[in-house]
C-alpha atoms as a PDB file:
ATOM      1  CA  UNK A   1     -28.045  15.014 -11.571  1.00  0.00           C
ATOM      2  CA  UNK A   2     -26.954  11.365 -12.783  1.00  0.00           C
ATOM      3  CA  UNK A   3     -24.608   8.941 -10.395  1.00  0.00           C
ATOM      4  CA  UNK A   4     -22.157   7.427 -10.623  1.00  0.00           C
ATOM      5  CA  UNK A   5     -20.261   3.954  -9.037  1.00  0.00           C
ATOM      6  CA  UNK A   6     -17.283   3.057  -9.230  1.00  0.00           C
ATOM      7  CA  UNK A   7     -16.145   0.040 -10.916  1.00  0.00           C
ATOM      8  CA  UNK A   8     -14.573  -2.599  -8.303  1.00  0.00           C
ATOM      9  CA  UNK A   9     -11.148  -2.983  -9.367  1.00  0.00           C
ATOM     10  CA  UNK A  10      -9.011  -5.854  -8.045  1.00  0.00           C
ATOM     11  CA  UNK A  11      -5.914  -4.575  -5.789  1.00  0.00           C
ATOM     12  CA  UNK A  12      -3.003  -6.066  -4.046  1.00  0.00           C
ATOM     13  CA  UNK A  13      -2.423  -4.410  -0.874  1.00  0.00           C
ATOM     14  CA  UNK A  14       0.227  -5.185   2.468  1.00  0.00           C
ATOM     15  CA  UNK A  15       0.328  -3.313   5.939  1.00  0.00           C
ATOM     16  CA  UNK A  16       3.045  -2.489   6.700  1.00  0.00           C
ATOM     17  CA  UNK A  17       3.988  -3.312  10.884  1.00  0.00           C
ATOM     18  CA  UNK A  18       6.687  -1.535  11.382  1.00  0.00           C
ATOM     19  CA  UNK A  19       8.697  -4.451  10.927  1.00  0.00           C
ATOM     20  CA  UNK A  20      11.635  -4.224   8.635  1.00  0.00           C
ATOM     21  CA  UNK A  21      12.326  -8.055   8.145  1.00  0.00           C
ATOM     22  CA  UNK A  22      12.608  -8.227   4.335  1.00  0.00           C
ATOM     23  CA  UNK A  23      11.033 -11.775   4.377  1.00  0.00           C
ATOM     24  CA  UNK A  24       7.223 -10.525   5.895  1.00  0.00           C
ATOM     25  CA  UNK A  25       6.996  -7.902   2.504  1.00  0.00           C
ATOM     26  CA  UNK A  26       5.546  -9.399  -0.859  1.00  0.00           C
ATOM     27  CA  UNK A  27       7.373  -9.423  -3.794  1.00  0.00           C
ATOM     28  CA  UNK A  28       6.956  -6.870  -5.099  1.00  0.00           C
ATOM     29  CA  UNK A  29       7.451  -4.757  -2.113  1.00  0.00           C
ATOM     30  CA  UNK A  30      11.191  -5.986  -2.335  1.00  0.00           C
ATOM     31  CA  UNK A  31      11.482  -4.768  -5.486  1.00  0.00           C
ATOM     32  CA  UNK A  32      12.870  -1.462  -5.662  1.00  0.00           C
ATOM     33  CA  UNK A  33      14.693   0.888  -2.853  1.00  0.00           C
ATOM     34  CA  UNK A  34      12.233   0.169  -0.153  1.00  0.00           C
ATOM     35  CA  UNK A  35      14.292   1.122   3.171  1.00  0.00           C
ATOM     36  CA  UNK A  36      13.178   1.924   6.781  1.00  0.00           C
ATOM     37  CA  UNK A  37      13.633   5.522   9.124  1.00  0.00           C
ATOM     38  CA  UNK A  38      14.729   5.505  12.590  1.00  0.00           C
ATOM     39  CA  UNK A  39      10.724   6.184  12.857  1.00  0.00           C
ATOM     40  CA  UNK A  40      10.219   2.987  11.793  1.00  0.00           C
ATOM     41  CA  UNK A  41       8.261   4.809   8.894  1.00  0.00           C
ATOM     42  CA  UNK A  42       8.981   2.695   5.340  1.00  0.00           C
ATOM     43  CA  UNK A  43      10.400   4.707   2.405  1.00  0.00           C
ATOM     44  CA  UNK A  44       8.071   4.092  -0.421  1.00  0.00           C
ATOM     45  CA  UNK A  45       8.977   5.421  -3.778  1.00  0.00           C
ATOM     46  CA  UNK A  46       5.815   6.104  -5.681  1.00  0.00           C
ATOM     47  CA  UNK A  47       5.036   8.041  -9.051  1.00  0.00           C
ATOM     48  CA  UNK A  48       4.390  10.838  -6.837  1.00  0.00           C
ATOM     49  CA  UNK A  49       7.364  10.948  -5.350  1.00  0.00           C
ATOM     50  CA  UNK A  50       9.019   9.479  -2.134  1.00  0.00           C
ATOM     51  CA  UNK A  51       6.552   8.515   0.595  1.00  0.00           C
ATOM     52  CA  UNK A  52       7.085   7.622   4.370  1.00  0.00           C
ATOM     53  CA  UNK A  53       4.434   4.866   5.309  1.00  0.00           C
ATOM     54  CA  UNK A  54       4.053   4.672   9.325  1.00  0.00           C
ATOM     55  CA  UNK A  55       3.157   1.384  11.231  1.00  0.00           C
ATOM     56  CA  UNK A  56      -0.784   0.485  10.165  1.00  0.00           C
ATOM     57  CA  UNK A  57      -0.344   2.006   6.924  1.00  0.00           C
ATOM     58  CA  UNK A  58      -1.523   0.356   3.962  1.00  0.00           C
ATOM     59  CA  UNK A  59       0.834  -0.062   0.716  1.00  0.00           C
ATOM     60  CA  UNK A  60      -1.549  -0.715  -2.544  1.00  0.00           C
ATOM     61  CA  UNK A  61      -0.232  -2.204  -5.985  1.00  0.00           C
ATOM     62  CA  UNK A  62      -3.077  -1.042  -8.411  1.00  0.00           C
ATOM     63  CA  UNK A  63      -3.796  -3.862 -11.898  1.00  0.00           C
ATOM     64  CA  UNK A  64      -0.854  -1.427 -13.705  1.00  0.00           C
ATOM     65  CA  UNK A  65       1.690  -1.769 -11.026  1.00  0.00           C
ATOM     66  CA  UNK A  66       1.189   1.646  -9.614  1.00  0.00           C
ATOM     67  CA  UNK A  67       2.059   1.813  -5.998  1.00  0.00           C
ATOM     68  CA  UNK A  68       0.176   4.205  -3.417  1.00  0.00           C
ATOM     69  CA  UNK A  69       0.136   4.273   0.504  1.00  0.00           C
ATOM     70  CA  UNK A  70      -3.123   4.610   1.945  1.00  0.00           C
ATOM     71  CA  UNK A  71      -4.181   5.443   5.802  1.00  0.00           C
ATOM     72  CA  UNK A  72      -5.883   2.403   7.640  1.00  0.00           C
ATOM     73  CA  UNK A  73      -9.137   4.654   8.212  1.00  0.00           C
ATOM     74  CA  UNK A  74      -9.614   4.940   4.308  1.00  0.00           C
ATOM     75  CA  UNK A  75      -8.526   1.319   3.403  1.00  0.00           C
ATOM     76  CA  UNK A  76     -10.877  -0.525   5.251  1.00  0.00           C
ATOM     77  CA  UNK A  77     -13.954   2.054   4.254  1.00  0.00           C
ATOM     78  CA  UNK A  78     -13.408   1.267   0.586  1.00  0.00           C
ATOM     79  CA  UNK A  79     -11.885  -2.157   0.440  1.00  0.00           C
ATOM     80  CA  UNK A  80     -12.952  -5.616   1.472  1.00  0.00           C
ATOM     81  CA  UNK A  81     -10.793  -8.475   1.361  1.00  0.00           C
ATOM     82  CA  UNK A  82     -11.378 -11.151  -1.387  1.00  0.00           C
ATOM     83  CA  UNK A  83     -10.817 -14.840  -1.918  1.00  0.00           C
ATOM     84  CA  UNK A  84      -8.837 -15.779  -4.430  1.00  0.00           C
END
């Protein structure tokens, strides 16, 4: 049976800390209707739907703009952090 790798792809990504100061988010976090819960969970409008991301939670910006929330666990087993 042949395998497969995936291609690395290039990602922006931001925790988020449970901190709802506008000013710690990226850009393009801002953008859009990104508001916090009394959980301190952030509501993250994706193309799935509307998302709650908890404290440690990762929010990812794929290259076409596509936003997903991924759990700590599974962002640091398949990403590494870059230098630009």
């Amino acid at each position: 049976m042949p395998k497969f790798r995936k291609k690395p792809i290039v990602i922006e990504a931001w925790e988020w800390d449970g901190n709802a100061a506008v000013d710690t988010r990226p850009d393009w976090v801002r953008v859009g209707d990104y508001q916090t819960t009394a959980d301190r969970e952030l509501v993250v409008p994706t193309r799935a739907g509307v998302r709650y991301a908890a404290p440690g939670d990762w929010i990812i910006r794929n290259a076409m703009g596509e936003i997903y929330l991924c759990k700590p666990h599974i962002f640091h087993a398949g990403y590494e952090a870059i230098e630009e």
